[in-house]
N, C-alpha and C. Protein backbone atom coordinates (compact mmCIF):
# COMPACT_ATOMS: atom_id res chain seq x y z
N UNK A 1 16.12 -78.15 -135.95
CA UNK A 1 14.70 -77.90 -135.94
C UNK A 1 14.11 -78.67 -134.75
N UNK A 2 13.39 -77.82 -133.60
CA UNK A 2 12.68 -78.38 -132.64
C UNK A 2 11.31 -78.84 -133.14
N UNK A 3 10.60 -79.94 -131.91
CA UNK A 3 9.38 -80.58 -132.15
C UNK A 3 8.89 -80.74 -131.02
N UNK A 4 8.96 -79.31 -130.04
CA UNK A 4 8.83 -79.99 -128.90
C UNK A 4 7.39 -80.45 -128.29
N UNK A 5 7.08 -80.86 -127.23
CA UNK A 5 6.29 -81.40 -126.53
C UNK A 5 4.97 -80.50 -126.28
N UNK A 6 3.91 -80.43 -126.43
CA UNK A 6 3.24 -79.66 -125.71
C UNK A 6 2.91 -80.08 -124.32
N UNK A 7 2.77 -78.70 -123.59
CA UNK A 7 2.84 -79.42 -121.33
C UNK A 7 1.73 -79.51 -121.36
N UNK A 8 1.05 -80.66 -120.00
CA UNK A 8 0.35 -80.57 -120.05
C UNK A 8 -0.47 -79.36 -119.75
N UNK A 9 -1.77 -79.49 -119.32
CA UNK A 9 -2.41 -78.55 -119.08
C UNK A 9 -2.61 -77.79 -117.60
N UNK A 10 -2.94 -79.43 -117.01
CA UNK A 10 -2.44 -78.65 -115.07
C UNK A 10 -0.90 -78.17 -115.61
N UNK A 11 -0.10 -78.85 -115.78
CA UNK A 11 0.97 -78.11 -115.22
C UNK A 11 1.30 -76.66 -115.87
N UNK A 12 0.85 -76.46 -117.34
CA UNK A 12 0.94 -74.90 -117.51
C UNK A 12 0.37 -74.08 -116.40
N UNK A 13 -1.27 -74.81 -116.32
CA UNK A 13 -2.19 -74.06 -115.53
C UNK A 13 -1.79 -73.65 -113.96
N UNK A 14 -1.00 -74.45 -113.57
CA UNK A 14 -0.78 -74.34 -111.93
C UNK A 14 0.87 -73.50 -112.16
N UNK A 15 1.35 -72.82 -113.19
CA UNK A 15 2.40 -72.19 -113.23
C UNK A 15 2.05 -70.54 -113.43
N UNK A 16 0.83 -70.80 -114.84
CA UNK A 16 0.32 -69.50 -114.88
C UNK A 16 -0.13 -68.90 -113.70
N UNK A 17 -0.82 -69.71 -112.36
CA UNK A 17 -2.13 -69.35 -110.98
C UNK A 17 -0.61 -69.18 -110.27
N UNK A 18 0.29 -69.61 -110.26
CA UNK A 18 1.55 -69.27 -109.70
C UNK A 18 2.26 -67.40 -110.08
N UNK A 19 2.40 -67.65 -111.49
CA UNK A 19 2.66 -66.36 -111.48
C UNK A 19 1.69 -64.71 -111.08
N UNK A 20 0.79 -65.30 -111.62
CA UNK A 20 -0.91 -64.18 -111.38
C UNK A 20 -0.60 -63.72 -109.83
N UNK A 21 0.08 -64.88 -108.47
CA UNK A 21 -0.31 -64.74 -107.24
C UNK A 21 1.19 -64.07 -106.76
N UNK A 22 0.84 -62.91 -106.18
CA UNK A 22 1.58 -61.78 -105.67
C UNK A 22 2.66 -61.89 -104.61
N UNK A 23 1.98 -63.42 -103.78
CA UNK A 23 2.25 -64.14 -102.65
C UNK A 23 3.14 -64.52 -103.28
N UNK A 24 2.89 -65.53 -103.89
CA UNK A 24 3.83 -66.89 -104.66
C UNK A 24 5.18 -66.04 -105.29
N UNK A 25 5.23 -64.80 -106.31
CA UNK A 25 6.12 -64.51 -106.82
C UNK A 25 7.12 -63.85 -105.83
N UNK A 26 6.00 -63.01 -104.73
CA UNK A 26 7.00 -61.91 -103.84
C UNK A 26 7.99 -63.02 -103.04
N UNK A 27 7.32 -64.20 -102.63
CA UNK A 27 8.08 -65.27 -101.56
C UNK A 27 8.91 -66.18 -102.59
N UNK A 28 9.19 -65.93 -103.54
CA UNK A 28 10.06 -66.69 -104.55
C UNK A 28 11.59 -66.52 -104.05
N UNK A 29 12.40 -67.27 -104.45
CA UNK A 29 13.63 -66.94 -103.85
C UNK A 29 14.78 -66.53 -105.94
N UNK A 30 13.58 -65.45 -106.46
CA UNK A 30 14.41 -65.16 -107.52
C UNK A 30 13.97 -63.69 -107.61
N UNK A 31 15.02 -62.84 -107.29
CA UNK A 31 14.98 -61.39 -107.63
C UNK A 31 14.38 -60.75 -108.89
N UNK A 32 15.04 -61.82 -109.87
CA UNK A 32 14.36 -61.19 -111.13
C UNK A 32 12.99 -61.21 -111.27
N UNK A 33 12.34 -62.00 -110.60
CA UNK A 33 11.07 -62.17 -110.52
C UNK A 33 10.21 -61.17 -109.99
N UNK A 34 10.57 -60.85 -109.07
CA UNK A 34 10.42 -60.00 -107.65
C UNK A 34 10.08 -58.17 -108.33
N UNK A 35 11.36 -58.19 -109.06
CA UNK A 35 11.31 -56.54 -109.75
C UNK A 35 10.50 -56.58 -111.05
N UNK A 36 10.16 -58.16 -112.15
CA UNK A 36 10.29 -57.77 -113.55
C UNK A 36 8.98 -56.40 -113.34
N UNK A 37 9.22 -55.97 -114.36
CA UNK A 37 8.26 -54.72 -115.15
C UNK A 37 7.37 -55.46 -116.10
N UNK A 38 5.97 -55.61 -115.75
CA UNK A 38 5.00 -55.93 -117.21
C UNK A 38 5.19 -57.45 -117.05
N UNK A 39 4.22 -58.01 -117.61
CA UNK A 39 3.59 -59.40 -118.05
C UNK A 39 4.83 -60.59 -117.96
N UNK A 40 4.55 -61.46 -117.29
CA UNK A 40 5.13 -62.62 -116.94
C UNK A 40 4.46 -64.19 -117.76
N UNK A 41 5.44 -64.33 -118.73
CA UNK A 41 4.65 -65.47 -119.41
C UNK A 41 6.06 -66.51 -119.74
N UNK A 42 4.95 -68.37 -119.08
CA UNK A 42 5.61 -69.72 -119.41
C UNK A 42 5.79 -69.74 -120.65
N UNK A 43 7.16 -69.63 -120.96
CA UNK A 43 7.30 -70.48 -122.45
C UNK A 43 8.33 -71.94 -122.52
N UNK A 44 8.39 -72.22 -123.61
CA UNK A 44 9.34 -73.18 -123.85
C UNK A 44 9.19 -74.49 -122.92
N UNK A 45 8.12 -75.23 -122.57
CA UNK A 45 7.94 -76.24 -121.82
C UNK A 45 8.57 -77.23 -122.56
N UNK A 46 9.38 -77.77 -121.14
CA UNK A 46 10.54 -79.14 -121.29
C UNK A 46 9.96 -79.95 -120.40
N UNK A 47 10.00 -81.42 -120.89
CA UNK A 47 10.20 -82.46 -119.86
C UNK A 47 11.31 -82.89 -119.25
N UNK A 48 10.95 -83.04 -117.89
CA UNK A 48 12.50 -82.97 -117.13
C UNK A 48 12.47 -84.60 -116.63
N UNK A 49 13.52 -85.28 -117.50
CA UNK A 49 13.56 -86.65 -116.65
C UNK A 49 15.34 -86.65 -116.14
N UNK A 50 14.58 -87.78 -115.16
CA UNK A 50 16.12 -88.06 -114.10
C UNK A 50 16.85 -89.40 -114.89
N UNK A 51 18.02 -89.40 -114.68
CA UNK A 51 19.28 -90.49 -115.22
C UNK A 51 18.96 -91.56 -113.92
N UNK A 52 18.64 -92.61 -114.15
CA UNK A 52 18.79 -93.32 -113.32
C UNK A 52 20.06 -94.75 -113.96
N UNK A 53 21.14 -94.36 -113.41
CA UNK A 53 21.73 -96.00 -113.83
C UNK A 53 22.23 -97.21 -113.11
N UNK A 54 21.22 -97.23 -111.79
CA UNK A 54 20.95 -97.76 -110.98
C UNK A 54 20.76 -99.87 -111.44
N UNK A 55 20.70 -99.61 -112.89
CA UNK A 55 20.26 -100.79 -113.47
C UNK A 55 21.61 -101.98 -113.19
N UNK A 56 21.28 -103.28 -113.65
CA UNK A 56 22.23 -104.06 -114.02
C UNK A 56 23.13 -103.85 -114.72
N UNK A 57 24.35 -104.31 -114.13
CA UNK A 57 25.63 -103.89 -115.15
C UNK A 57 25.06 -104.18 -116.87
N UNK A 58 25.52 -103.65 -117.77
CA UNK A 58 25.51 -103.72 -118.83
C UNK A 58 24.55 -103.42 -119.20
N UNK A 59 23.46 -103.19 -118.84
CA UNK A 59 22.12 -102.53 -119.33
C UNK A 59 22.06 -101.23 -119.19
N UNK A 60 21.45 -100.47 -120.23
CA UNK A 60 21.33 -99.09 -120.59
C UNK A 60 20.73 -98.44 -119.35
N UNK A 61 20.91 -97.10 -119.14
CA UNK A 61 20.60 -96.47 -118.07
C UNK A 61 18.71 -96.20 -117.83
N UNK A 62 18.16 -96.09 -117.37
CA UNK A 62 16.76 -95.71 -117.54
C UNK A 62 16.19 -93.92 -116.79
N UNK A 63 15.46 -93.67 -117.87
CA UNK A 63 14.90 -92.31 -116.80
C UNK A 63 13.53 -92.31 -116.32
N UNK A 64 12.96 -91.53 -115.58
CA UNK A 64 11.86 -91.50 -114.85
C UNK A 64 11.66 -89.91 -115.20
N UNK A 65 10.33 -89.34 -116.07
CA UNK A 65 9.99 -88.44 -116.14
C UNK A 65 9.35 -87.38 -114.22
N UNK A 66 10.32 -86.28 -114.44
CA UNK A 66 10.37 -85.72 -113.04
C UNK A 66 9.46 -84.90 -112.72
N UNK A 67 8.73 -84.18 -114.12
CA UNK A 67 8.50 -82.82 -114.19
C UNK A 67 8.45 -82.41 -115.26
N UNK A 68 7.97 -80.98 -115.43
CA UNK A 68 7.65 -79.80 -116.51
C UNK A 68 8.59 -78.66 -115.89
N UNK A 69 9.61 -78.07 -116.68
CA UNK A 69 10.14 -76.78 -116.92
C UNK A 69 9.57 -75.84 -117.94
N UNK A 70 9.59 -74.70 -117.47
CA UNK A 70 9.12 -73.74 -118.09
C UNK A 70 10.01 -72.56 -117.99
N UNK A 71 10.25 -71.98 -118.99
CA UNK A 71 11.19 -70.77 -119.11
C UNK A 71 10.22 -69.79 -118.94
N UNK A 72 10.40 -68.94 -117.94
CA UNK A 72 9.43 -67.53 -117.41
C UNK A 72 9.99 -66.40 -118.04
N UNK A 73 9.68 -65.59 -119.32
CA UNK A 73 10.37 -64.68 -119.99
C UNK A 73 9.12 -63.22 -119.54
N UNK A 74 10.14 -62.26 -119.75
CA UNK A 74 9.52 -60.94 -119.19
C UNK A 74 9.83 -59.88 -120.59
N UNK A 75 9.24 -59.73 -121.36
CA UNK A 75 9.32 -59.11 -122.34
C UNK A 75 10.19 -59.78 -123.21
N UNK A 76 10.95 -59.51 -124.01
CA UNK A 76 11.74 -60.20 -124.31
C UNK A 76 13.25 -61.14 -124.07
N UNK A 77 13.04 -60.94 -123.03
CA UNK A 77 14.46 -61.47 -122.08
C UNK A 77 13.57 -63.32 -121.12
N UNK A 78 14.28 -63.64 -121.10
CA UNK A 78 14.04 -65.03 -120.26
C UNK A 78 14.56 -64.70 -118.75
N UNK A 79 13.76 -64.67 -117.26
CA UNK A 79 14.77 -64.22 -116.26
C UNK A 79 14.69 -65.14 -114.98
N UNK A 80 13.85 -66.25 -115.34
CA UNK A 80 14.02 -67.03 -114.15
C UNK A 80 13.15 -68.67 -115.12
N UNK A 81 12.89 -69.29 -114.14
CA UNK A 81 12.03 -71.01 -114.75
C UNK A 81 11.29 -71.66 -113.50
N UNK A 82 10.58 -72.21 -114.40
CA UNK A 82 9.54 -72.69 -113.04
C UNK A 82 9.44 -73.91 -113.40
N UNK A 83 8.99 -74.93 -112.35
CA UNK A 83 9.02 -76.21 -112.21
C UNK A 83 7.44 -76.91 -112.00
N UNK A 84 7.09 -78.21 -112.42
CA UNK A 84 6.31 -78.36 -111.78
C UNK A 84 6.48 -79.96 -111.47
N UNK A 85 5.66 -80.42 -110.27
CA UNK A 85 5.85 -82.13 -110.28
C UNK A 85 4.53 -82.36 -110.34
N UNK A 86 4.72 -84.19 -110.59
CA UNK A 86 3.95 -84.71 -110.83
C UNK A 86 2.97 -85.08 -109.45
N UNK A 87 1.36 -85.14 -109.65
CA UNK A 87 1.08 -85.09 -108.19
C UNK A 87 -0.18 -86.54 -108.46
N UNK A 88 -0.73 -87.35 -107.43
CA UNK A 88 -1.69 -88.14 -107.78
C UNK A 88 -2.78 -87.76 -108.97
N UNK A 89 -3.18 -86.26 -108.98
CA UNK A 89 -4.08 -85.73 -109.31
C UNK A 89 -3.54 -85.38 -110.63
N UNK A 90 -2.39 -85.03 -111.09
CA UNK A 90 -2.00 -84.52 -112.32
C UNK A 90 -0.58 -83.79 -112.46
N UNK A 91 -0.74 -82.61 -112.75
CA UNK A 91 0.25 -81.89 -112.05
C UNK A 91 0.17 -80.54 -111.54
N UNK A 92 1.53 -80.21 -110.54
CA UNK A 92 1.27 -78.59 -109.42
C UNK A 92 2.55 -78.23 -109.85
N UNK A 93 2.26 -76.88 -109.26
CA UNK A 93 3.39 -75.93 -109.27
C UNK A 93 4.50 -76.54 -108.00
N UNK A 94 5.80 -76.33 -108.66
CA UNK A 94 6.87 -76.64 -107.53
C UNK A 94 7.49 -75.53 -107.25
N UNK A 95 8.09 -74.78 -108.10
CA UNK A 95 8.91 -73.71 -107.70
C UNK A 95 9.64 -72.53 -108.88
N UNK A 96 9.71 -71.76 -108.39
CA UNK A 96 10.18 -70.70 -109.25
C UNK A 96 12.12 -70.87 -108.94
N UNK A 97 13.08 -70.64 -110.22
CA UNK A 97 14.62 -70.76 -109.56
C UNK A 97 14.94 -69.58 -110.52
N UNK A 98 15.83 -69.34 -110.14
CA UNK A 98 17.11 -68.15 -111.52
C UNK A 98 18.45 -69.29 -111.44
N UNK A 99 19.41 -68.88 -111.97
CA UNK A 99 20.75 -69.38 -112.19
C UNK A 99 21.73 -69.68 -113.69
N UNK A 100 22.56 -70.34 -113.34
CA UNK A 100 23.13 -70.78 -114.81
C UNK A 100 22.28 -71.37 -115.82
N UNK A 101 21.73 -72.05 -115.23
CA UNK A 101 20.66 -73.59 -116.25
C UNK A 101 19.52 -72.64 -116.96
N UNK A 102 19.08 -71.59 -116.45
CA UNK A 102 18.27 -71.18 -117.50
C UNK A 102 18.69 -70.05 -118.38
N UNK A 103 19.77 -69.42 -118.77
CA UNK A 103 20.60 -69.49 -119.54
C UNK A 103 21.08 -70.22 -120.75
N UNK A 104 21.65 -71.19 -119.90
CA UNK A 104 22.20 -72.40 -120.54
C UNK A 104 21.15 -73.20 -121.62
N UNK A 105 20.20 -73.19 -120.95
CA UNK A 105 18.84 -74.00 -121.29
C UNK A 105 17.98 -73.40 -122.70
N UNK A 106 18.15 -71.94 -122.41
CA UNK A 106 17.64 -70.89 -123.59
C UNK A 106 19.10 -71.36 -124.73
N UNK A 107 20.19 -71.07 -124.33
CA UNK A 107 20.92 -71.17 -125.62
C UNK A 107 21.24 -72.29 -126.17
N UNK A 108 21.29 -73.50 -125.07
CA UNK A 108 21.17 -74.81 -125.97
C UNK A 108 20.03 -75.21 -127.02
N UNK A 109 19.17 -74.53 -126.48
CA UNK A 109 17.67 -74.49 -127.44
C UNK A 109 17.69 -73.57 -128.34
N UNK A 110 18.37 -72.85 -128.45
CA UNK A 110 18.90 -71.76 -129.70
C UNK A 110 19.66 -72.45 -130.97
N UNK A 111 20.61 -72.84 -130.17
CA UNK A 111 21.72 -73.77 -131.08
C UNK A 111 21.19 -74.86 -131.79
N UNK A 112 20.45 -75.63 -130.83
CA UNK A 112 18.99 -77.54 -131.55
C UNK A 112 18.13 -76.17 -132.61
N UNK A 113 17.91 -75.33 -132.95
CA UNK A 113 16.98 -75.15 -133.85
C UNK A 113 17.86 -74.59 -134.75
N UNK A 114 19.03 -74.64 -134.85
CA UNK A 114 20.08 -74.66 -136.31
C UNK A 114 20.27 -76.04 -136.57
N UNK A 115 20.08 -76.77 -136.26
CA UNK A 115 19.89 -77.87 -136.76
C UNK A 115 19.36 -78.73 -137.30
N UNK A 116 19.32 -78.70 -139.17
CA UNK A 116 18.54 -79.10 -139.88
C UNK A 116 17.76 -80.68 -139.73
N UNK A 117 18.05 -81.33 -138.49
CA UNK A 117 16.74 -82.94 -138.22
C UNK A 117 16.39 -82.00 -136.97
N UNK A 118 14.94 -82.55 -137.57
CA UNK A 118 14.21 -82.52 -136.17
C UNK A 118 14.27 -83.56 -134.93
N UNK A 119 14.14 -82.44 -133.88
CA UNK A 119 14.64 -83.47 -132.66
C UNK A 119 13.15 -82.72 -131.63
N UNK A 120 13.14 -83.52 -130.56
CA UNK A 120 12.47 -83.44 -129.96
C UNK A 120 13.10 -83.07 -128.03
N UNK A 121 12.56 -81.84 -128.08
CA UNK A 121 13.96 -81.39 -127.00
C UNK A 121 13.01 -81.68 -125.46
N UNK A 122 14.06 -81.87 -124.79
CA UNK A 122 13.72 -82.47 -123.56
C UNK A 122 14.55 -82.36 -122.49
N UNK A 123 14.81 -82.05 -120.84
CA UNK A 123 15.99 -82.17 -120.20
C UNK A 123 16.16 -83.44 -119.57
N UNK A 124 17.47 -83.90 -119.33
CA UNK A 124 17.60 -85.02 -118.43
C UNK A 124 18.41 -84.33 -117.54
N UNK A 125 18.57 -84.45 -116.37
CA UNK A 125 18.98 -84.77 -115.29
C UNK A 125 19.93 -85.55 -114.72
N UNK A 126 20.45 -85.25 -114.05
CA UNK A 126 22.01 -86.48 -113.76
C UNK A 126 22.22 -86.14 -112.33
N UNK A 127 21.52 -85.75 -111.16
CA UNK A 127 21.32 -85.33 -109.95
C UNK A 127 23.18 -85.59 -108.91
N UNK A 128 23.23 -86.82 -109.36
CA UNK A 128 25.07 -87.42 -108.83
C UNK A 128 25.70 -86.57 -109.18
N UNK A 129 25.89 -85.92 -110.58
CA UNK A 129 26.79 -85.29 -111.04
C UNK A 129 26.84 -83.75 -111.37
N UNK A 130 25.84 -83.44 -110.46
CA UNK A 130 25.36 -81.99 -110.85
C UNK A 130 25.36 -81.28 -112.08
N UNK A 131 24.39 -82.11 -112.80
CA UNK A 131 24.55 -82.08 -114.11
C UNK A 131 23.33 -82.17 -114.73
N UNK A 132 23.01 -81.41 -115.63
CA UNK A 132 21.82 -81.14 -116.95
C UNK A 132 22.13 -81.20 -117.97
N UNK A 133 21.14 -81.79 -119.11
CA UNK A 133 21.47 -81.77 -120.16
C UNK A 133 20.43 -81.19 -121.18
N UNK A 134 20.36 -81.01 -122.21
CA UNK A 134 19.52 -80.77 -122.97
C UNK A 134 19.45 -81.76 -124.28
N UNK A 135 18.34 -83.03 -123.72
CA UNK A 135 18.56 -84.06 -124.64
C UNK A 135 17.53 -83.77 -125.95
N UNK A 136 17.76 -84.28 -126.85
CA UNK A 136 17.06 -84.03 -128.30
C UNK A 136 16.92 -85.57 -128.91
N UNK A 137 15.82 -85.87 -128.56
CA UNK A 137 15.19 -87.13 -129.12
C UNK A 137 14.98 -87.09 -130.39
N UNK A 138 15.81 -88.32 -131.17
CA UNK A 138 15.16 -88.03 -132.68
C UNK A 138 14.21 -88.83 -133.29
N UNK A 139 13.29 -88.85 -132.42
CA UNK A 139 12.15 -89.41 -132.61
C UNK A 139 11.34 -88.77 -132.49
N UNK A 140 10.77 -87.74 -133.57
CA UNK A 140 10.51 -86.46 -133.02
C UNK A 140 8.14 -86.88 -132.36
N UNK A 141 8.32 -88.42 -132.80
CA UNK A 141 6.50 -89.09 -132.13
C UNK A 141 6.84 -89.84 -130.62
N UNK A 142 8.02 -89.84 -130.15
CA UNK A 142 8.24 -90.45 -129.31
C UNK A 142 7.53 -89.99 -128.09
N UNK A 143 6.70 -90.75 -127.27
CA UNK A 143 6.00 -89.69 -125.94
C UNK A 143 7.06 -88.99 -124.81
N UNK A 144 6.28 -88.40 -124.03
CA UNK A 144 7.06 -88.11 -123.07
C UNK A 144 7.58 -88.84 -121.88
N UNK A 145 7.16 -90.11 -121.94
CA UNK A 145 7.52 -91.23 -120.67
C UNK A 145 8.77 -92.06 -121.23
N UNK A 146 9.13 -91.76 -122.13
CA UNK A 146 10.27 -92.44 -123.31
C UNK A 146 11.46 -93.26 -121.56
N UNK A 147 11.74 -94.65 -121.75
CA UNK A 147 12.69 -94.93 -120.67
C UNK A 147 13.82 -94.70 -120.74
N UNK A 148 14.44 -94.00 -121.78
CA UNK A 148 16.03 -93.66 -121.71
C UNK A 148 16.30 -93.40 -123.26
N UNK A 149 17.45 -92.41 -123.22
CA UNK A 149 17.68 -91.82 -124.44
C UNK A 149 18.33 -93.43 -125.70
N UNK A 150 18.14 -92.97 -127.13
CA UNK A 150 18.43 -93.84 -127.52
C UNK A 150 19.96 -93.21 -128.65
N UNK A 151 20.43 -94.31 -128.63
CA UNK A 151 21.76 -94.36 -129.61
C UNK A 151 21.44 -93.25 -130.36
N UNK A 152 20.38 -92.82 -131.39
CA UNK A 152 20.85 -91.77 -132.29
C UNK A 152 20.56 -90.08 -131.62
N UNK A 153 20.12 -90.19 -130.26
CA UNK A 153 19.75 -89.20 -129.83
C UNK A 153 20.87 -88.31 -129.50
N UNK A 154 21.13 -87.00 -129.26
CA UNK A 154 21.73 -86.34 -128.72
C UNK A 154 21.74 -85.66 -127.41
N UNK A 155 22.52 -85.39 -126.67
CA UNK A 155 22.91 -84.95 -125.28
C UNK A 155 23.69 -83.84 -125.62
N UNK A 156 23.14 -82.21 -125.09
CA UNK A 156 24.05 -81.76 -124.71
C UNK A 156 24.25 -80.95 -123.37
N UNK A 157 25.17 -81.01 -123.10
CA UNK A 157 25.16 -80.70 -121.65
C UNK A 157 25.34 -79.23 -121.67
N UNK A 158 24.52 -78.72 -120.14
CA UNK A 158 23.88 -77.00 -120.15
C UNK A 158 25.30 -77.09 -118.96
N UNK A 159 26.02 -75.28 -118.97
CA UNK A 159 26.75 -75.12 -118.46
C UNK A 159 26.12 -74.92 -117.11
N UNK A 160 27.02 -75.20 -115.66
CA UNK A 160 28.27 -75.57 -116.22
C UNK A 160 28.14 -76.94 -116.19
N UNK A 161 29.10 -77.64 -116.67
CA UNK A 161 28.83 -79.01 -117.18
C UNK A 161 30.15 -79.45 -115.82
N UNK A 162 30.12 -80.89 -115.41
CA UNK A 162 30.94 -81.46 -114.96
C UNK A 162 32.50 -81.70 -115.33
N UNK A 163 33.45 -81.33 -114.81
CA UNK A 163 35.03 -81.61 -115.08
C UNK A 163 35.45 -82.74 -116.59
N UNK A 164 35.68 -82.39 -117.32
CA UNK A 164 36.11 -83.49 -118.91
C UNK A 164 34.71 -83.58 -119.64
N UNK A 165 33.81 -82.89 -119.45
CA UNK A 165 32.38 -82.81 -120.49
C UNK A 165 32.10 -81.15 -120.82
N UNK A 166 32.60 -81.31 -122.25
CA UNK A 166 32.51 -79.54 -122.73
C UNK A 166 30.49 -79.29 -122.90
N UNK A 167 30.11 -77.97 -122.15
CA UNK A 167 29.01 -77.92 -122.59
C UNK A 167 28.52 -77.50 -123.76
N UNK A 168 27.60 -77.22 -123.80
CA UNK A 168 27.16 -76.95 -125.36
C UNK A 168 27.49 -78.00 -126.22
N UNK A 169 28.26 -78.90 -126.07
CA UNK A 169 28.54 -79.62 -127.02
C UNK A 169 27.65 -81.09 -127.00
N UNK A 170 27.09 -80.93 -128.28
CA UNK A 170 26.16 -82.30 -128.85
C UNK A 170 27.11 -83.35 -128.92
N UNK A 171 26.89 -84.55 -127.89
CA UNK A 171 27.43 -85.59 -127.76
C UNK A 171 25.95 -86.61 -128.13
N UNK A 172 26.63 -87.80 -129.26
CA UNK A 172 25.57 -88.76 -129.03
C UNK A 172 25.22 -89.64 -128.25
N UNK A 173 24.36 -89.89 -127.85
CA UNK A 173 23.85 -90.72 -126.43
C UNK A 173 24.79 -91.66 -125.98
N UNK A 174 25.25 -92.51 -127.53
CA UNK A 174 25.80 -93.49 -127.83
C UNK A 174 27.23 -93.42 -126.76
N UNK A 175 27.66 -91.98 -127.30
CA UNK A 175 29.04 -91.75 -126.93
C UNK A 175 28.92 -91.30 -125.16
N UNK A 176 27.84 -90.29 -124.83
CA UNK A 176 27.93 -89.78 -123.57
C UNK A 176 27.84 -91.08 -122.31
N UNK A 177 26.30 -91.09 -122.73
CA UNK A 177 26.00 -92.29 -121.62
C UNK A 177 26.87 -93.10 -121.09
N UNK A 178 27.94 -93.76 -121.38
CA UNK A 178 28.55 -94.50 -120.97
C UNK A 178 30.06 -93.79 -120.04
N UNK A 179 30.12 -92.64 -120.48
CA UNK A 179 31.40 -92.14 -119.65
C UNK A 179 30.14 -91.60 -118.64
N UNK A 180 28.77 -91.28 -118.56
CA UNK A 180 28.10 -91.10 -117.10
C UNK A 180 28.04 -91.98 -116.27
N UNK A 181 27.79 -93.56 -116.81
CA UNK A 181 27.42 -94.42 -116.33
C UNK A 181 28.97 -94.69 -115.46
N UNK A 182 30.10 -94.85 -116.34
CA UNK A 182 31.29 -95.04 -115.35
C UNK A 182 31.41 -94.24 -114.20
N UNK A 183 31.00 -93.11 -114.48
CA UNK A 183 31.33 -92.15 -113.29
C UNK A 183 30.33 -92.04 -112.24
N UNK A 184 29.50 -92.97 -112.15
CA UNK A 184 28.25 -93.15 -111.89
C UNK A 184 28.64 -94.32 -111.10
N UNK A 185 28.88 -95.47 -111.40
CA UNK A 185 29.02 -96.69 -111.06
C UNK A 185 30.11 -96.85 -109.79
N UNK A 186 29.43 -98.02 -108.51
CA UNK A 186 29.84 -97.83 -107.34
C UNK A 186 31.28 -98.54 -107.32
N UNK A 187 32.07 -98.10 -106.90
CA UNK A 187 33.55 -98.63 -107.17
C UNK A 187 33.81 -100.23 -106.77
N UNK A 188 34.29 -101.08 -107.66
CA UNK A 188 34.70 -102.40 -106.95
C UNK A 188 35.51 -103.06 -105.75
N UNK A 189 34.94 -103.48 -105.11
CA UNK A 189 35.37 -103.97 -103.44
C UNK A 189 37.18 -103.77 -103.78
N UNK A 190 37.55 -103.17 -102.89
CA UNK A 190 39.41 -103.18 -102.74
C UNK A 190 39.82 -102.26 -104.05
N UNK A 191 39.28 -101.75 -104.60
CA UNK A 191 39.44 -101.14 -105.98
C UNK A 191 39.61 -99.34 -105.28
N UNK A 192 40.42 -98.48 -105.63
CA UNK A 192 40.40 -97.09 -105.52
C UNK A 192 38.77 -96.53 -105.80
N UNK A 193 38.88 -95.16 -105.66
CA UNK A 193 37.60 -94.80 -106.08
C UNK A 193 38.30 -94.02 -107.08
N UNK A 194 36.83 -93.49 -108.73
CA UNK A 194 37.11 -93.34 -109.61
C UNK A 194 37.53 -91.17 -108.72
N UNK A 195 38.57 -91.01 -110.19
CA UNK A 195 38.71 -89.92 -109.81
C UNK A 195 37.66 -88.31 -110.47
């Protein structure tokens, strides 16, 4: 069972003035966009934070909220996602994409709502490892600036996922985080690099 977030309001608003504009969609670099037939509407707004584990050894990783995702569905099909960042003023439109992740992103969010606790769905980011996840906070009052996932939360990673991490599969924070953080972490002086 999801709980998710409501977006804010610029950033719905500067996605909807995005799609309405003929300019913005025709110069998009997503085909599906380009052809759909009939009404173009944001659903499913995610907060997109980044993995930072930049921290002191032994301390938990921290994230930095990046953004608003939005799944752009065209009748009943989902065919591209839009982005937005954060700006002094609030938030703007960043960009329209297609690919694996919004896919991935629709069915990992398919799968979190067979799941009898409520979670609070959200993406993280792992930019090093070319990697997304679809984290589920089970804190379902927790805000959206939250600094890093916690022990009972879940991670699951949207295909395709990185080499030895199955996607789709709900890993607990507990368990993931730390095989990111190794693979993450800058190799020790005279030491090989990790493989």
């Amino acid at each position: 069972m999801l709980r998710p977030s409501p977006a804010p309001g610029p950033a719905l608003r500067s996605v909807l003035a995005a799609l309405g504009s003929p300019t913005v969609v025709r110069e998009a670099r997503t085909p599906a966009l380009r052809v759909a037939q009939g009404p173009l509407s944001p659903e499913l707004p995610l907060p997109v934070h980044v993995l930072d584990i930049t921290g002191a050894p032994g301390h938990p990783p921290r994230t930095r909220l990046a953004g608003w995702r939005f799944l752009i569905r065209n009748g009943d099909r989902t065919i591209a996602a839009a982005d937005t960042a954060p700006t002094p003023d609030g938030w703007s439109f960043s960009h329209f994409f297609e690919g694996p992740y919004v896919s991935s992103t629709e069915r990992a969010l398919q799968q979190a709502e067979k799941i009898p606790v409520a979670y609070r769905p959200r993406l993280l980011s792992v930019p090093e490892l070319y990697m997304l996840t679809l984290w589920l906070q089970a804190d379902p009052e927790a805000d959206d600036t939250t600094a890093a996932p916690a022990a009972a939360d879940l991670l699951v990673p949207l295909a395709p996922a990185p080499p030895g991490i199955t996607a789709h599969h709900p890993y607990p924070a507990a368990d993931l985080l730390p095989v990111l953080s190794t693979r993450l972490a800058p190799p020790l002086l005279g030491s090989p690099a990790p493989a």
